[in-house]
Protein backbone atom coordinates (compact mmCIF):
# COMPACT_ATOMS: atom_id res chain seq x y z
CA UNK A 1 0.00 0.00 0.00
CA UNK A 2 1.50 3.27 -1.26
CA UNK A 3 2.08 6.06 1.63
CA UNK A 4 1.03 9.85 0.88
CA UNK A 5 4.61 11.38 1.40
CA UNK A 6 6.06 14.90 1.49
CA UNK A 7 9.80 14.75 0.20
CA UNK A 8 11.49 18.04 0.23
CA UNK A 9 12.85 17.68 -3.09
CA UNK A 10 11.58 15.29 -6.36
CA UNK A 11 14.76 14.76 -7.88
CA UNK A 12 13.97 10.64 -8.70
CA UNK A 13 16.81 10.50 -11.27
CA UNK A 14 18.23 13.25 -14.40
CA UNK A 15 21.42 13.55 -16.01
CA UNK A 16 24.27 15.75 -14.68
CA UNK A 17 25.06 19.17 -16.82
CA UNK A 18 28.31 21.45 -16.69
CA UNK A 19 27.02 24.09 -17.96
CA UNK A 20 29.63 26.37 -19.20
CA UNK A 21 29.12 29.63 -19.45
CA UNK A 22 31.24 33.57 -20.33
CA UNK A 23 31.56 36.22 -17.18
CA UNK A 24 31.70 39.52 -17.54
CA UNK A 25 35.79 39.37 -18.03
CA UNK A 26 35.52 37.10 -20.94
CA UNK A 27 36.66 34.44 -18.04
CA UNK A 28 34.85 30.83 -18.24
CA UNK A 29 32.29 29.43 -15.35
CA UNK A 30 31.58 26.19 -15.07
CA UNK A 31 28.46 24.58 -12.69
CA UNK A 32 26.98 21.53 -12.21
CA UNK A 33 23.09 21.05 -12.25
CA UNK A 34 20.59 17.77 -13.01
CA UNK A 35 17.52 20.25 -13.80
CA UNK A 36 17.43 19.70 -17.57
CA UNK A 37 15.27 17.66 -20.10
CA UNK A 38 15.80 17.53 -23.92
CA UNK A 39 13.01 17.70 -26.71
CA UNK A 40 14.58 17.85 -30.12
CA UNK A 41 17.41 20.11 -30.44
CA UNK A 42 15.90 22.18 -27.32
CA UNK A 43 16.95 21.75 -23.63
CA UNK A 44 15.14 23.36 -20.75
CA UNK A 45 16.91 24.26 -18.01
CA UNK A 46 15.81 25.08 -14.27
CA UNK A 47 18.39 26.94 -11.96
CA UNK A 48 18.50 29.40 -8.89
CA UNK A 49 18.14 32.66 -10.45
CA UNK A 50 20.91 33.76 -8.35
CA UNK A 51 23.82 31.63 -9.72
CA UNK A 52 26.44 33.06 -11.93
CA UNK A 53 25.22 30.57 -14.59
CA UNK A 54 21.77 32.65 -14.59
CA UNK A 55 23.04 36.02 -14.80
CA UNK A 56 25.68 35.29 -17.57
CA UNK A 57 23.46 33.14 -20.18
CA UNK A 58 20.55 36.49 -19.40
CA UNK A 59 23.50 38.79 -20.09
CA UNK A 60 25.18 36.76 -23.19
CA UNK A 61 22.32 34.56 -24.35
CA UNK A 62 24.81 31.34 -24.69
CA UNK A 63 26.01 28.77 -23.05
CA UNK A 64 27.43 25.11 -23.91
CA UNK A 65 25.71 22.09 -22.19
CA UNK A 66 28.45 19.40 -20.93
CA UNK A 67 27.52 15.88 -20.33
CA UNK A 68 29.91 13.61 -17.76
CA UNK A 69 29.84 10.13 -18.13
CA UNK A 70 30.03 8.10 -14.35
CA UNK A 71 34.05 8.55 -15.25
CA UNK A 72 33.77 12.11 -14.34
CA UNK A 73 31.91 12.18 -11.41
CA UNK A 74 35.06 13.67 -9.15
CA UNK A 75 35.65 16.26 -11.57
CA UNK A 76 31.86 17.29 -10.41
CA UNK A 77 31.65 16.37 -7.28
CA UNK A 78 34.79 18.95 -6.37
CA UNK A 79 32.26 21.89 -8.47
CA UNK A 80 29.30 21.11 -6.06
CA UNK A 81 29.62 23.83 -3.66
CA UNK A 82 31.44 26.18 -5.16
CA UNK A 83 29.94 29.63 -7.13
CA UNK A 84 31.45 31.79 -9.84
CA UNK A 85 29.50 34.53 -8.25
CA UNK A 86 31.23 37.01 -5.31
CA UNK A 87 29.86 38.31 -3.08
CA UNK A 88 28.06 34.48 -2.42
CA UNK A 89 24.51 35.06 -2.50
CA UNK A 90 22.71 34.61 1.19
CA UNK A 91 20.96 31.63 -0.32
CA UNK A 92 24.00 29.47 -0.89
CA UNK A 93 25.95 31.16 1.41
CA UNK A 94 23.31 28.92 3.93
CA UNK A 95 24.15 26.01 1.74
CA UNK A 96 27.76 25.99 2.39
CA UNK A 97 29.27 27.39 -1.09
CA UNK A 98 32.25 29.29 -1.71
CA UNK A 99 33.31 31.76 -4.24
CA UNK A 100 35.67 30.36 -6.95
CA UNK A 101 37.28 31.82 -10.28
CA UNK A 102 38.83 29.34 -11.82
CA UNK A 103 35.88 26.52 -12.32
CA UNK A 104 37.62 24.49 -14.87
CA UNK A 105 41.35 24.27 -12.77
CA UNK A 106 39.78 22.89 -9.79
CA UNK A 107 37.61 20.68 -11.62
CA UNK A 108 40.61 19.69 -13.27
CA UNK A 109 38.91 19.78 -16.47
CA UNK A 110 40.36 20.99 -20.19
CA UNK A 111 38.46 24.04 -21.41
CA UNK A 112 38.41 24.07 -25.30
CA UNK A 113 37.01 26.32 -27.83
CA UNK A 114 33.30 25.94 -28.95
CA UNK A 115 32.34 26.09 -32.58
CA UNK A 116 29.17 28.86 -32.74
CA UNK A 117 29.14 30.05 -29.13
CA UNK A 118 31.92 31.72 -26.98
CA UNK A 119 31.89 29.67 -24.15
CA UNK A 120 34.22 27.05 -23.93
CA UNK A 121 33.21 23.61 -24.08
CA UNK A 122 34.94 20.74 -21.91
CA UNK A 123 37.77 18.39 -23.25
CA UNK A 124 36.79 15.48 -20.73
CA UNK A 125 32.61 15.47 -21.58
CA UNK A 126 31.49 13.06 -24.16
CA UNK A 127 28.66 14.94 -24.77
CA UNK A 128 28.88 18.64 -25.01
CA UNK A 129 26.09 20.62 -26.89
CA UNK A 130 26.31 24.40 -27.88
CA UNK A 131 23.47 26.42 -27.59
CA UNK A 132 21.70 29.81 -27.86
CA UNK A 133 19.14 31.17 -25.16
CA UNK A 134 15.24 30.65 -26.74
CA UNK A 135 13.39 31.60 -24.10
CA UNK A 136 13.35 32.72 -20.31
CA UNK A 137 10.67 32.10 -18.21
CA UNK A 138 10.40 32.69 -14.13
CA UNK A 139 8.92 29.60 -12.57
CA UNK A 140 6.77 29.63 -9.01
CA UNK A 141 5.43 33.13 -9.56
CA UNK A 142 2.21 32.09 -7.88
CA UNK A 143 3.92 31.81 -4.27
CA UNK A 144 4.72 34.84 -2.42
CA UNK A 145 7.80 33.47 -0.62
CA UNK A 146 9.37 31.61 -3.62
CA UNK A 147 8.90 34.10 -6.41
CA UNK A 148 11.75 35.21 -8.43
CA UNK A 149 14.34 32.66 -6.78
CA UNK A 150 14.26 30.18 -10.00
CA UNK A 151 14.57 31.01 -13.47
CA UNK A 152 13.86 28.42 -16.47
CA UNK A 153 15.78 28.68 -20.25
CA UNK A 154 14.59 26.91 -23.07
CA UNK A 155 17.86 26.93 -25.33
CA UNK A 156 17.75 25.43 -28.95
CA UNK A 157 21.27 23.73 -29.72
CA UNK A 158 23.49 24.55 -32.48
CA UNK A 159 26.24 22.18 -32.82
CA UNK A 160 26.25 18.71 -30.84
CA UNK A 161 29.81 16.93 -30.22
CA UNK A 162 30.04 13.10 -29.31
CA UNK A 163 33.06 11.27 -28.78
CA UNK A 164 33.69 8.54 -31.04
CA UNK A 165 33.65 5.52 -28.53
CA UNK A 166 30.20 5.98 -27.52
CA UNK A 167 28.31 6.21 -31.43
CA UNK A 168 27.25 3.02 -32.77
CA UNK A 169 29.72 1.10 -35.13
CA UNK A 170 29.76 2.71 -38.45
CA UNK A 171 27.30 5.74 -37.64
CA UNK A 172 27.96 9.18 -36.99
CA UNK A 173 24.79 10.48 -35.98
CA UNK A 174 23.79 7.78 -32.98
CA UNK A 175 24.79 6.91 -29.74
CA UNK A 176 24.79 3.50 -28.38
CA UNK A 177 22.81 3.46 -25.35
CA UNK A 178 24.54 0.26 -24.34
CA UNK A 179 28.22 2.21 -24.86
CA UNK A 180 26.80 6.00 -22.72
CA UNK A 181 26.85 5.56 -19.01
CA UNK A 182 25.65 9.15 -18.11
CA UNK A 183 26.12 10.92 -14.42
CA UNK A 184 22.84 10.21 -13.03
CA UNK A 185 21.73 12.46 -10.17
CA UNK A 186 19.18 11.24 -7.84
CA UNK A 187 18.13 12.85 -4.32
CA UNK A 188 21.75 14.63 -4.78
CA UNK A 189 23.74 11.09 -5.05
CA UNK A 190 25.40 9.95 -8.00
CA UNK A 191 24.25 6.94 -9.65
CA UNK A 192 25.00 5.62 -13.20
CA UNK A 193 22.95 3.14 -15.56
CA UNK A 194 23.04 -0.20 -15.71
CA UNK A 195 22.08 -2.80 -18.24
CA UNK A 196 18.83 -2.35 -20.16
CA UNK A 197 16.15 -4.05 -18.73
CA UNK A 198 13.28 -5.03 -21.15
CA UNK A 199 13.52 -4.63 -25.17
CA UNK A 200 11.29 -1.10 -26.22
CA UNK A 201 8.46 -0.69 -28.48
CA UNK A 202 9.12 2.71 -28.95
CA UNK A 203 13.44 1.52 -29.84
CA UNK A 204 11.76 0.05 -33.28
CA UNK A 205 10.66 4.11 -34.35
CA UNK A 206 13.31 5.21 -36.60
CA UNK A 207 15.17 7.88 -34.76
CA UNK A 208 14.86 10.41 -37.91
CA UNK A 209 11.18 10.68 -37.44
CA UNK A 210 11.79 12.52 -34.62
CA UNK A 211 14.22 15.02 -36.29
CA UNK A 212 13.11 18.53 -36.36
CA UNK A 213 14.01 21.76 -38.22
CA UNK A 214 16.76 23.00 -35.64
CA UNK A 215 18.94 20.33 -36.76
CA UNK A 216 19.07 21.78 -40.05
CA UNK A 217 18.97 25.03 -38.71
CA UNK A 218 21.78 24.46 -36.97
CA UNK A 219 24.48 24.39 -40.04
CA UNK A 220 23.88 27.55 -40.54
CA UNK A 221 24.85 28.71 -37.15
CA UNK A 222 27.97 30.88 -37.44
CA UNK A 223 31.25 29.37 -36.57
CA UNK A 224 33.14 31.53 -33.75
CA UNK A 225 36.42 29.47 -34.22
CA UNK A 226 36.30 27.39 -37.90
């Protein structure tokens, strides 16, 4: 018999992001966050709207989406209370976080350049997805005491990059779900995935079906560094 239950948070299980975005000095930040669910070539994106990732994809309208594999959970794990912003807001100042400038060194991750946005993207990712801001929406507006604390972005994706080990054998444009072990976060642990567990009816839709227009779009995108 189910229980009625009143968890403080509903995180049952989404991918990690580094979200990499440009400060105001041209400098790179770099934050972790599990808020984020993909339709198409669009993400949306749910974060404090007091986090340095917030105010620089408002201010820029960019920002390059980052996707560790379970092999990179340290890398995260040593991002997860620390904030490119200074002063530290009073809300994560409560939390424990720190200021820090220099995201990717303590990470220990390799910053390289991004094709069609400025921020960087990162070396040690096998997923990392540029993309423009779409959309900005402010989420709880109908409570008086949580209003204006988180933000929402819908941002449409103009170049995708996937390493090589985890496409299927001779194609360029799939993954192999049995080769990507994404950074699962779930009630703020790590877990990864393990073996599928029963064969799909929806696996036997071509995956082109589902392609839509911003994939095309998304040649034309501009190329910061060709």
């Amino acid at each position: 018999m189910h229980k009625v239950s009143e968890p403080s948070i509903l995180y049952f299980g989404t991918p990690v992001v580094l979200i990499s975005s440009e400060n105001e000095d041209g400098s790179a930040n770099l934050a972790p966050m599990s808020s984020a669910f993909w339709l198409g070539w669009r993400c949306i994106l749910g974060l404090n709207a007091a986090s340095k990732t917030t105010a620089n994809m408002i201010r820029t309208g960019q920002c390059v989406l980052n996707l560790p594999s379970v092999d990179n959970v340290a890398a995260v794990n040593r991002l997860a209370c620390l904030t490119g912003s200074n002063p530290v807001p009073a809300v994560k100042v409560a939390r424990g976080y720190t200021h820090e400038k220099n995201k990717f060194g303590t990470a220990g991750l390799t910053a390289v350049p991004s094709l069609t946005v400025v921020p960087p993207r990162v070396l040690e990712c096998p997923v990392q997805m540029e993309a423009v801001v779409a959309a900005k929406h402010d989420l709880m507006e109908d409570d008086d005491v949580a209003r204006g604390k988180i933000v929402s972005f819908e941002v449409r994706v103009t170049r995708v990059h996937i390493h090589p080990d985890i496409l299927m054998n001779g194609l360029s444009d799939r993954v192999d779900p049995d080769k990507w072990r994404p950074l699962i976060m779930s009630f703020q642990r790590f877990y990864g995935l393990g073996e599928e567990v029963h064969e799909s009816t929806l696996a036997k839709i071509p995956e082109d079906i589902y392609r839509m227009p911003d994939v095309a779009r998304s040649r034309a995108a501009g190329l910061i560094n060709p």
